[in-house]
Protein backbone atom coordinates (compact mmCIF):
# COMPACT_ATOMS: atom_id res chain seq x y z
CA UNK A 1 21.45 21.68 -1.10
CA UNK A 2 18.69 19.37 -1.98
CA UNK A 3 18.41 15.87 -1.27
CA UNK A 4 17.26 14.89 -4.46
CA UNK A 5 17.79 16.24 -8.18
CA UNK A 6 15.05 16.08 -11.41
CA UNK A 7 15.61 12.51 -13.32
CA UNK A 8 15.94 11.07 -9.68
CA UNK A 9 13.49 7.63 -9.11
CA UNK A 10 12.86 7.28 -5.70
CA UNK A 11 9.68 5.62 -3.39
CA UNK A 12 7.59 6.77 -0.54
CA UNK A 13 6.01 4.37 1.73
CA UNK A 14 2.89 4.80 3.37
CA UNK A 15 0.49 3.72 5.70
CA UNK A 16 -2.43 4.12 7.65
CA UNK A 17 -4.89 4.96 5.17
CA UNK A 18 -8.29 5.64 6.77
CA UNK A 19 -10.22 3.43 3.66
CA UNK A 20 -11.65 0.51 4.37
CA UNK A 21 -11.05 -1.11 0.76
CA UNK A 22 -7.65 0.28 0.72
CA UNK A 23 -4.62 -1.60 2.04
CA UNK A 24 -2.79 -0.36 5.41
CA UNK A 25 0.47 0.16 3.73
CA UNK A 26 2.07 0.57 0.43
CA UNK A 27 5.15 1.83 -1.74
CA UNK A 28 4.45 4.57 -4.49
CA UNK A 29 7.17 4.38 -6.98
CA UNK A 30 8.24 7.59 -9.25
CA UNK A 31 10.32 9.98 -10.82
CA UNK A 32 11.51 13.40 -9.71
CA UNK A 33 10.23 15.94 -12.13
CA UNK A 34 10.93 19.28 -10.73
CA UNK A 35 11.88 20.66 -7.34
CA UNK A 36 11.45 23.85 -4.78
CA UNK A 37 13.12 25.77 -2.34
CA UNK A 38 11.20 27.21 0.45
CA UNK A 39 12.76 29.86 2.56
CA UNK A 40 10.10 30.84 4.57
CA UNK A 41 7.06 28.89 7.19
CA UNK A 42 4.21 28.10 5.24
CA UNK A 43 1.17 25.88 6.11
CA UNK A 44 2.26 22.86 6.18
CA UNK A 45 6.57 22.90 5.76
CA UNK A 46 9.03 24.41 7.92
CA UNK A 47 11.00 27.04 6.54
CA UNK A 48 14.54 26.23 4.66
CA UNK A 49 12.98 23.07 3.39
CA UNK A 50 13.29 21.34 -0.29
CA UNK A 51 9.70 20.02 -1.35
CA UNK A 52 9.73 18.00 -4.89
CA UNK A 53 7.10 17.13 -7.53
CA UNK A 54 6.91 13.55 -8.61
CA UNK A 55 5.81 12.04 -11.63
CA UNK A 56 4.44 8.69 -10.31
CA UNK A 57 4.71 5.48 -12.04
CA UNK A 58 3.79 2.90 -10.11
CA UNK A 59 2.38 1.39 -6.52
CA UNK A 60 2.59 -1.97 -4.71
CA UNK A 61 -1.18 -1.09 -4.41
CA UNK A 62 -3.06 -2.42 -7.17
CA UNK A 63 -6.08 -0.71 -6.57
CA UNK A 64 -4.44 2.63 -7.29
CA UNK A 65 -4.45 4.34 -10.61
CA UNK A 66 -0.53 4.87 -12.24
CA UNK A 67 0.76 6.76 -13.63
CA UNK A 68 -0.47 9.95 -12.94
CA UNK A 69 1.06 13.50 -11.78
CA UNK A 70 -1.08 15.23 -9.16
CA UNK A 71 1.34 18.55 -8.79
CA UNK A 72 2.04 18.24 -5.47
CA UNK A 73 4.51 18.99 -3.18
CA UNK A 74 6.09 16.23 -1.54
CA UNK A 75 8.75 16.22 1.23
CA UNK A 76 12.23 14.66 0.87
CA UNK A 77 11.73 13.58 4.41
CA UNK A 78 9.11 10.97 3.05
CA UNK A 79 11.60 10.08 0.02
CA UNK A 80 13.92 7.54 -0.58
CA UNK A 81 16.18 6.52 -3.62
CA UNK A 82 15.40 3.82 -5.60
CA UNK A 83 17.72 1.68 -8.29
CA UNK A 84 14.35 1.68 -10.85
CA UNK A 85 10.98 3.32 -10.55
């Protein structure tokens, strides 16, 4: 079963970013707008593994650009549920 379900907010931290002007760490802040199964290896997630698509709102880095929806997959691993998005 998946770890998360569409109308979901939840936040991924991050760090490390390799640009200079960029900060070393930050929370993005979204909604969950869609979600996928994937039985089967594939490039970059193990097989059996839930991947969702976010709808981001907001970041505690101001130089990013929200909101926006890129389409990508993102891994509940690197999720976490939020009260408000």
């Amino acid at each position: 079963m998946p770890e998360f379900k569409i109308g979901d907010l939840i936040a991924q931290d991050w760090e490390g970013n390799e640009d200079e002007d960029a900060p070393q760490s930050a929370t993005d802040f979204g909604e969950v707008v869609g979600l996928c199964y994937l039985p089967q290896d594939g490039s970059y997630y193990p097989r059996n593994t839930w991947v969702y698509y976010v709808y981001w709102t907001h970041s505690t880095c101001s130089e990013c650009s929200y909101p926006f929806f890129d389409g990508e997959m993102t891994a509940g691993n690197t999720l976490r549920l939020v009260n408000h998005a």
